[in-house]
Protein backbone atom coordinates (compact mmCIF):
# COMPACT_ATOMS: atom_id res chain seq x y z
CA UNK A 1 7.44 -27.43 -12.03
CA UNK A 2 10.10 -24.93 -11.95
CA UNK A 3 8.74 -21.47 -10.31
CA UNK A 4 8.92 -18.63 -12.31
CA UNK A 5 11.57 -15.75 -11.00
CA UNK A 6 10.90 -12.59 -10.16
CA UNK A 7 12.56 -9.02 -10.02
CA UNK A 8 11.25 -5.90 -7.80
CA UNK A 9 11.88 -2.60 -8.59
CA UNK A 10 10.99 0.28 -6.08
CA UNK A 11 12.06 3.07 -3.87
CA UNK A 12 11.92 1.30 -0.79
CA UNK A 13 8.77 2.36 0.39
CA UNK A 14 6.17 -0.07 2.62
CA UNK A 15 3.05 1.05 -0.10
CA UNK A 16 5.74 0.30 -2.86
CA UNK A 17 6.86 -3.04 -1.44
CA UNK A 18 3.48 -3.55 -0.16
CA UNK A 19 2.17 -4.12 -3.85
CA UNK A 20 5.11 -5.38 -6.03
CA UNK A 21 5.59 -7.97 -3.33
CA UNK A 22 1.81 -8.63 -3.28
CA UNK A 23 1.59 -9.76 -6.37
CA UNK A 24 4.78 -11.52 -6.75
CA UNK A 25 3.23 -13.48 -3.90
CA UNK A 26 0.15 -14.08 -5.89
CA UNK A 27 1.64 -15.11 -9.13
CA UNK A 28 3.94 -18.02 -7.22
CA UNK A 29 7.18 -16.35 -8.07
CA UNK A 30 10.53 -17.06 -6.94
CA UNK A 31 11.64 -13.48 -6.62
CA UNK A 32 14.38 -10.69 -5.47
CA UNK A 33 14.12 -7.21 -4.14
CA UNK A 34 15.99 -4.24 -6.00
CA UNK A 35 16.23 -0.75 -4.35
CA UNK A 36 16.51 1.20 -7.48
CA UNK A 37 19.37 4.06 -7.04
CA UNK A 38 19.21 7.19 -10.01
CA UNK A 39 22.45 8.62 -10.59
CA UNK A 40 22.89 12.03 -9.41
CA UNK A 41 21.90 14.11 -12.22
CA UNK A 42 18.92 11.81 -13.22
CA UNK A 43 17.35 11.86 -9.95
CA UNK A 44 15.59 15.20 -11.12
CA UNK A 45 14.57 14.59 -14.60
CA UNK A 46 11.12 12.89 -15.37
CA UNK A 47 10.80 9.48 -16.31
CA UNK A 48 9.07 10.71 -19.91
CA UNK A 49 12.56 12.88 -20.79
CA UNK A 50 14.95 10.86 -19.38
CA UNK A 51 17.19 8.58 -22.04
CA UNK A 52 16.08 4.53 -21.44
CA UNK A 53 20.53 3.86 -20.98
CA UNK A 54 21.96 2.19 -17.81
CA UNK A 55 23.74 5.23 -17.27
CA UNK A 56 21.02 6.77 -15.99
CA UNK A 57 20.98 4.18 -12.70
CA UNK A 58 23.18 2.60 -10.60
CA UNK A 59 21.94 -0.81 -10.01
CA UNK A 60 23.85 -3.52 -11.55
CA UNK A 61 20.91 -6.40 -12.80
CA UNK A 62 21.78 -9.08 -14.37
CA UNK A 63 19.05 -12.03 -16.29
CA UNK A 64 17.86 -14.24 -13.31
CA UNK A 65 14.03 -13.19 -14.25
CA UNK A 66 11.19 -14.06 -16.06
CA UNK A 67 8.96 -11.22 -14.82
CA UNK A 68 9.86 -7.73 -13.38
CA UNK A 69 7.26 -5.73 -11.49
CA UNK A 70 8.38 -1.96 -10.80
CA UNK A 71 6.37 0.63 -8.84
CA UNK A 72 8.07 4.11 -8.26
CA UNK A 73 9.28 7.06 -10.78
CA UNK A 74 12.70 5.26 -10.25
CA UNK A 75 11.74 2.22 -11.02
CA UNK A 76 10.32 3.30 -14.52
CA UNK A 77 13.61 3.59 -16.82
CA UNK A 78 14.86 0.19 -15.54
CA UNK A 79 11.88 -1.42 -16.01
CA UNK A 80 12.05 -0.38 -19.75
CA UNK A 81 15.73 -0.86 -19.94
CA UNK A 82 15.51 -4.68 -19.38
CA UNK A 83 12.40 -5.12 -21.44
CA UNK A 84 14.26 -3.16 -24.44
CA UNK A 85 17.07 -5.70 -23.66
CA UNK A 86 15.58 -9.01 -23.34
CA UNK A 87 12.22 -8.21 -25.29
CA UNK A 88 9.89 -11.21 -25.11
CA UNK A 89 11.93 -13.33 -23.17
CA UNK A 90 10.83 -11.14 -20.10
CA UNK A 91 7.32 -9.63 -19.04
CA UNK A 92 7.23 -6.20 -17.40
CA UNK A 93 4.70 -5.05 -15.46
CA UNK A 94 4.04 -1.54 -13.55
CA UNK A 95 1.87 -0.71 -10.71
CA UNK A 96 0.34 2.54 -10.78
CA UNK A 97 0.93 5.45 -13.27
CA UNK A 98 3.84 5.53 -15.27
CA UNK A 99 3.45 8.90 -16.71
CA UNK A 100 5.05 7.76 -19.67
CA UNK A 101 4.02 5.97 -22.81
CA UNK A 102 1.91 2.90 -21.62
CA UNK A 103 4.18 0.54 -24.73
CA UNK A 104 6.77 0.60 -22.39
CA UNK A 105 4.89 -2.04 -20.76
CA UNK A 106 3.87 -5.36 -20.82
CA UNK A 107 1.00 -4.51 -18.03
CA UNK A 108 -0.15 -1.60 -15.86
CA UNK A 109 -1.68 -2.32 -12.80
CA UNK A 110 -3.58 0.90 -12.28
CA UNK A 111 -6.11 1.67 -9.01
CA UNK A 112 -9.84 2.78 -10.21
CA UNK A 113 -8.72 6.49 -9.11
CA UNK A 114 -5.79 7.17 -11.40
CA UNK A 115 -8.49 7.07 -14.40
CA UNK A 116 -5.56 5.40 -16.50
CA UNK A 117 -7.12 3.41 -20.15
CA UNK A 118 -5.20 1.67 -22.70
CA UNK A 119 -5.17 -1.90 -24.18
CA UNK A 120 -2.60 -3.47 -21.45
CA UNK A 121 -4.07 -1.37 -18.54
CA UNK A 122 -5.83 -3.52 -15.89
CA UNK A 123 -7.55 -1.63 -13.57
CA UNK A 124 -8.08 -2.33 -9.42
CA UNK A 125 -10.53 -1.29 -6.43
CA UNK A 126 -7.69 0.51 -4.41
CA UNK A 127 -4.36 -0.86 -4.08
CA UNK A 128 -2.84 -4.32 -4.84
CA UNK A 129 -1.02 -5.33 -1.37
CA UNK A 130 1.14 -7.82 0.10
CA UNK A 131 -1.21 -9.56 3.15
CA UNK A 132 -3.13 -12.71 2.88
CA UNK A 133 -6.01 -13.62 5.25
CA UNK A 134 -4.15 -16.56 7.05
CA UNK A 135 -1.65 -14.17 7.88
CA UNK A 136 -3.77 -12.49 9.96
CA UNK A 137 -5.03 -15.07 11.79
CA UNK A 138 -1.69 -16.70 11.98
CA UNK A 139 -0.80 -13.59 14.07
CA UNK A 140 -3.94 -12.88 15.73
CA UNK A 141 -2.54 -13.44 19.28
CA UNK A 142 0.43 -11.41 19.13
CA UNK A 143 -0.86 -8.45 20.64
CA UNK A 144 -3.16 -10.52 22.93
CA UNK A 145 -1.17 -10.29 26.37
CA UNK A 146 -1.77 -6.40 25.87
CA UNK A 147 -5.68 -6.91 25.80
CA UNK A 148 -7.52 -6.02 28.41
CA UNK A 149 -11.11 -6.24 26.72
CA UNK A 150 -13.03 -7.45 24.02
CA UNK A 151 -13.63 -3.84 22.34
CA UNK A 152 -10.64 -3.61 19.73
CA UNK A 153 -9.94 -0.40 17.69
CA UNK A 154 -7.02 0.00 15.88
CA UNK A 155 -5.69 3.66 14.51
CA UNK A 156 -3.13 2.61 11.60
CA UNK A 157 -1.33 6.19 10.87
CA UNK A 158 0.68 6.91 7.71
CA UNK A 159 2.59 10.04 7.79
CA UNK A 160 3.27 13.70 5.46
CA UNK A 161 3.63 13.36 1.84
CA UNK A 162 2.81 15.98 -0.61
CA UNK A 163 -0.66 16.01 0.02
CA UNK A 164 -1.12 15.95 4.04
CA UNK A 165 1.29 17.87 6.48
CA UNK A 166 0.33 16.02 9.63
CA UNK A 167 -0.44 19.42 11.52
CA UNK A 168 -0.91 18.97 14.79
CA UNK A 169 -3.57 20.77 15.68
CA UNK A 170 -5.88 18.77 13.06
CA UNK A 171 -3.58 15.73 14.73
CA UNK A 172 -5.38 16.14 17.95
CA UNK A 173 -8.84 16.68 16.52
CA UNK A 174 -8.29 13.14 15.49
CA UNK A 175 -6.81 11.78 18.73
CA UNK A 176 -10.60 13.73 20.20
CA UNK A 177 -12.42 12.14 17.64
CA UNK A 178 -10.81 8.45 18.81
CA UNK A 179 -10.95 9.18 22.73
CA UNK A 180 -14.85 10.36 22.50
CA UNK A 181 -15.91 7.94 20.18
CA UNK A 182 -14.08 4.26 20.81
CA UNK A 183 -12.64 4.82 23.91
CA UNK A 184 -15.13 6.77 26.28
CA UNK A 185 -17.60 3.77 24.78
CA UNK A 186 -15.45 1.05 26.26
CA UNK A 187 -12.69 0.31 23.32
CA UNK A 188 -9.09 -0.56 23.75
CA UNK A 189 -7.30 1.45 21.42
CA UNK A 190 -4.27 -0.29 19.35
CA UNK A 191 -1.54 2.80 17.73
CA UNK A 192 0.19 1.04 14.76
CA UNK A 193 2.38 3.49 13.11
CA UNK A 194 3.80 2.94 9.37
CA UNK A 195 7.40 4.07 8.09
CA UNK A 196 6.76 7.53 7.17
CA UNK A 197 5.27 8.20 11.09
CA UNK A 198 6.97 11.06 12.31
CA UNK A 199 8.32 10.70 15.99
CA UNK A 200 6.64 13.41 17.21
CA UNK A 201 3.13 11.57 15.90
CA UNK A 202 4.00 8.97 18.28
CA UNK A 203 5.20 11.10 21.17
CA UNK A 204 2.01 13.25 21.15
CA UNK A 205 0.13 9.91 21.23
CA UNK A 206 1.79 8.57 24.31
CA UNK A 207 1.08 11.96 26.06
CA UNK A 208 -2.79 12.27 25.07
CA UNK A 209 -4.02 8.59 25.50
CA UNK A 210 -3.61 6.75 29.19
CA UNK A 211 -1.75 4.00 29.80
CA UNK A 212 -4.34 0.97 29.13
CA UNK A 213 -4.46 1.57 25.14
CA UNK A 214 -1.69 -0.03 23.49
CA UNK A 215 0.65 2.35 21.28
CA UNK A 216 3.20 0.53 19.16
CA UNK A 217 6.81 2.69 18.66
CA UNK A 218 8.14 1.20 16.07
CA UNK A 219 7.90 -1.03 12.50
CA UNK A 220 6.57 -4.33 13.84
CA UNK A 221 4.50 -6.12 11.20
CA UNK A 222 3.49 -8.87 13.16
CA UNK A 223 1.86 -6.05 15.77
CA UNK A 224 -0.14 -4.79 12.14
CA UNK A 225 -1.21 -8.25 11.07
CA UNK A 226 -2.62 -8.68 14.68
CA UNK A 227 -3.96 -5.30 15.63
CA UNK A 228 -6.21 -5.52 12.14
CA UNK A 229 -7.48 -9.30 13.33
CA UNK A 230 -8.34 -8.38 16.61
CA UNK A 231 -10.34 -5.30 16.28
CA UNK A 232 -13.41 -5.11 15.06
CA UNK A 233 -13.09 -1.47 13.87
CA UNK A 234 -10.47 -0.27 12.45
CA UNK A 235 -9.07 3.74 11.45
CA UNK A 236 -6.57 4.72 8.87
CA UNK A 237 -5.10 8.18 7.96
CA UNK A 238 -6.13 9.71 4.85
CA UNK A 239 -2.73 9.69 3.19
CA UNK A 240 -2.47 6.07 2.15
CA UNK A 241 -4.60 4.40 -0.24
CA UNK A 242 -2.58 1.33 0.29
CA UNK A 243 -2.68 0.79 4.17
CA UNK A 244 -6.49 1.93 3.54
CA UNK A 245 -6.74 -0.86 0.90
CA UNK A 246 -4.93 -3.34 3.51
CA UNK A 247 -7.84 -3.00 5.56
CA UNK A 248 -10.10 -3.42 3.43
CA UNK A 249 -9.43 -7.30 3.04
CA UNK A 250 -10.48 -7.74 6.43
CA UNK A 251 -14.03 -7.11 5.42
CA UNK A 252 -14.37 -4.66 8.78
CA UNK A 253 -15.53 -1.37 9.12
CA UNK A 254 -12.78 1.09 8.38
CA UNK A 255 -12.79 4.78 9.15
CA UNK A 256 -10.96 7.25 7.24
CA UNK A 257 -9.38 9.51 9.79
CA UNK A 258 -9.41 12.73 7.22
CA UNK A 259 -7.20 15.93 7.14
CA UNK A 260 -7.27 19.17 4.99
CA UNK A 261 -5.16 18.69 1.89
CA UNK A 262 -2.82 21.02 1.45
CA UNK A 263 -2.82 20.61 -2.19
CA UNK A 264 -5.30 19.36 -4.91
CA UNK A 265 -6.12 15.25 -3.96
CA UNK A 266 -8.31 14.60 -6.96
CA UNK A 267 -6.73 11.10 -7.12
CA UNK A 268 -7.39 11.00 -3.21
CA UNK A 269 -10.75 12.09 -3.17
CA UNK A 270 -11.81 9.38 -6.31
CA UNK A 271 -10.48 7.00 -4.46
CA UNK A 272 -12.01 7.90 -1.08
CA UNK A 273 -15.40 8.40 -3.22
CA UNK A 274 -15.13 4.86 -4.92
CA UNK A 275 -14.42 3.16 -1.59
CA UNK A 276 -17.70 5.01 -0.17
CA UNK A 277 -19.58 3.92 -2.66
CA UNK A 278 -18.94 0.07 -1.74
CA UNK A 279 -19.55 0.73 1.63
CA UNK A 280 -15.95 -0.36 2.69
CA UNK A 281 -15.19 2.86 4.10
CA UNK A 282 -17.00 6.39 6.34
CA UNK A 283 -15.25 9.14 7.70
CA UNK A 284 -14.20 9.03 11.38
CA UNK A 285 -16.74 11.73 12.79
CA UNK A 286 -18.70 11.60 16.34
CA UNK A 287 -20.64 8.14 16.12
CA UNK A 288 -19.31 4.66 15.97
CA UNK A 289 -21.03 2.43 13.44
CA UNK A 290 -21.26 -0.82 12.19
CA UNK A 291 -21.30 -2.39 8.97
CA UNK A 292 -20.51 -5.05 6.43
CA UNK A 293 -19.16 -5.44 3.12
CA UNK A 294 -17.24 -7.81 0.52
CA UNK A 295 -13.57 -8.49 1.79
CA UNK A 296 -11.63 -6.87 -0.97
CA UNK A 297 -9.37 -9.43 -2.79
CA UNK A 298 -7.56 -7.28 -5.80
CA UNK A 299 -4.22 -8.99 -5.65
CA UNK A 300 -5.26 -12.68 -6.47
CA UNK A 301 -7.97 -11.36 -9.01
CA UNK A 302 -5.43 -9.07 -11.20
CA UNK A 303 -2.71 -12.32 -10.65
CA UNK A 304 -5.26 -14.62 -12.43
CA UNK A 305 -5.25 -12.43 -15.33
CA UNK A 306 -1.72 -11.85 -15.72
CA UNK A 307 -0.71 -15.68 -15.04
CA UNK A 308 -3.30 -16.01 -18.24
CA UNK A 309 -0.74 -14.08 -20.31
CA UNK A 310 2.38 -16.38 -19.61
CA UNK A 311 1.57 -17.89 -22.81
CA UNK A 312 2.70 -15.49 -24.70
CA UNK A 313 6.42 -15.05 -23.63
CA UNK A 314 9.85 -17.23 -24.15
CA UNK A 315 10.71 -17.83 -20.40
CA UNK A 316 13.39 -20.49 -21.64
């Protein structure tokens, strides 16, 4: 049988990429990456005033889908461009908030925390993502040669958004936090920083841990994939519900390494209240703990629903 093709619409971003490739991956489709460009002028005008015209973009698509999965206030007005275009013969789904009318859409793919209803919403615990468990142990010895010990922790950082400012002093609480706890007790530390990790982050690292813990400089997935099979506890900055949602399919005890907001984080704080609640997740504070819980599998549950729906469409 002849897979189904694909189209991805997002900024660019790893949490963005993370999920619209995640599911892609899920639903068996033969798919293509888009890096959605707004013309000038558009770039600053909400999704919910801007006019659904190609105008308004610069990317040149043409029909080599079936489905198209956006994520990312770009992404929005081409997603409803080509569904106005090629109506039923196409399905379009949206991870996350739109912020415009939910017709647009064929499906919204909407975390617990974003408190979005409507008929075609489907709702998930955290954030759909793009890792599968045999990838981790596929790449479990990657980091191996660096291991001196049998006491893993790895520290996955994230970096400022709009939310968190990565100040350094509250930087170096958490470095404290990592040395007194995990380290002082015997643990190798693993550093695996994400694209938005600011230089300096890494820097500061190399200067306050010593030599024997293992601090990754740049974007190396395979070092991710084999840092989060090796440990057994893992640490992820509060900023990203996605890398925090990544973890969480490892079925090991993650801390959330937390920082003062420096503006409202309802959506943050549901989220890191929901993930409490099914004991996936604690704060990183002055004790090391160990639990267990249900390895969190939203990608291939949501992608069983949706592949359900396929029915319903002309994908001649």
């Amino acid at each position: 049988m002849t897979k189904l093709k694909g189209i991805l619409l997002t900024e660019g971003m790893h949490g963005m990429i993370s999920q619209v490739e995640g599911l892609a991956k899920a639903l068996d489709l033969d798919f293509i990456h888009e890096k959605i460009e707004l013309n000038k002028f558009w770039r600053m005008i909400p999704p919910k005033i801007t006019p659904v015209q190609k105008f308004t973009f610069k990317n040149k698509i043409e029909k080599k889908f079936n489905i198209v999965i956006s994520c990312g206030r770009k992404s929005i007005i081409p997603s409803i461009y080509l569904k106005k275009k090629f109506k039923n013969k196409i399905m379009n789904i949206h991870i996350q908030d739109p912020k415009v009318s939910l017709n647009n859409f064929d499906i919204i793919v909407a975390p617990h925390h974003d408190g979005l209803i409507g008929k075609n919403v489907v709702t998930t615990k955290g954030a759909i993502h793009y890792l599968k468990g045999e990838e981790l142990i596929e790449n479990k010895n990657y980091l191996m040669p660096r291991v001196s010990g049998e006491k893993i922790v790895s520290f996955i950082i994230g970096g400022p958004n709009k939310y968190y400012d990565y100040n350094e002093k509250f930087i170096e609480k958490i470095f404290t936090k990592i040395k007194n706890n995990f380290i002082k007790n015997g643990y190798q530390l693993i550093i695996i920083p994400s694209m938005r990790t600011p230089n300096r982050i890494i820097d500061k690292a190399k200067s306050f841990f010593d030599n024997k813990q293992i601090i990754i400089d740049d974007i190396n997935k395979k070092a991710y994939l084999s840092s989060l099979s090796l440990a057994s506890h893992i640490i992820v900055t509060c900023d990203s519900t996605s890398m925090i949602s990544e973890a969480a399919m490892t079925g090991k005890p993650i801390y959330i390494a937390q920082m003062p907001p420096i503006k409202k984080n309802e959506r943050f704080q549901n989220f890191f209240n929901l993930f409490e609640s099914l004991n996936i997740t604690r704060n990183l504070e002055n004790s090391i703990d160990k639990w267990k819980y249900e390895k969190l599998d939203e990608t291939n549950r949501i992608s069983r629903y949706i592949i359900n729906q396929f029915e319903k469409y002309d994908f001649s």
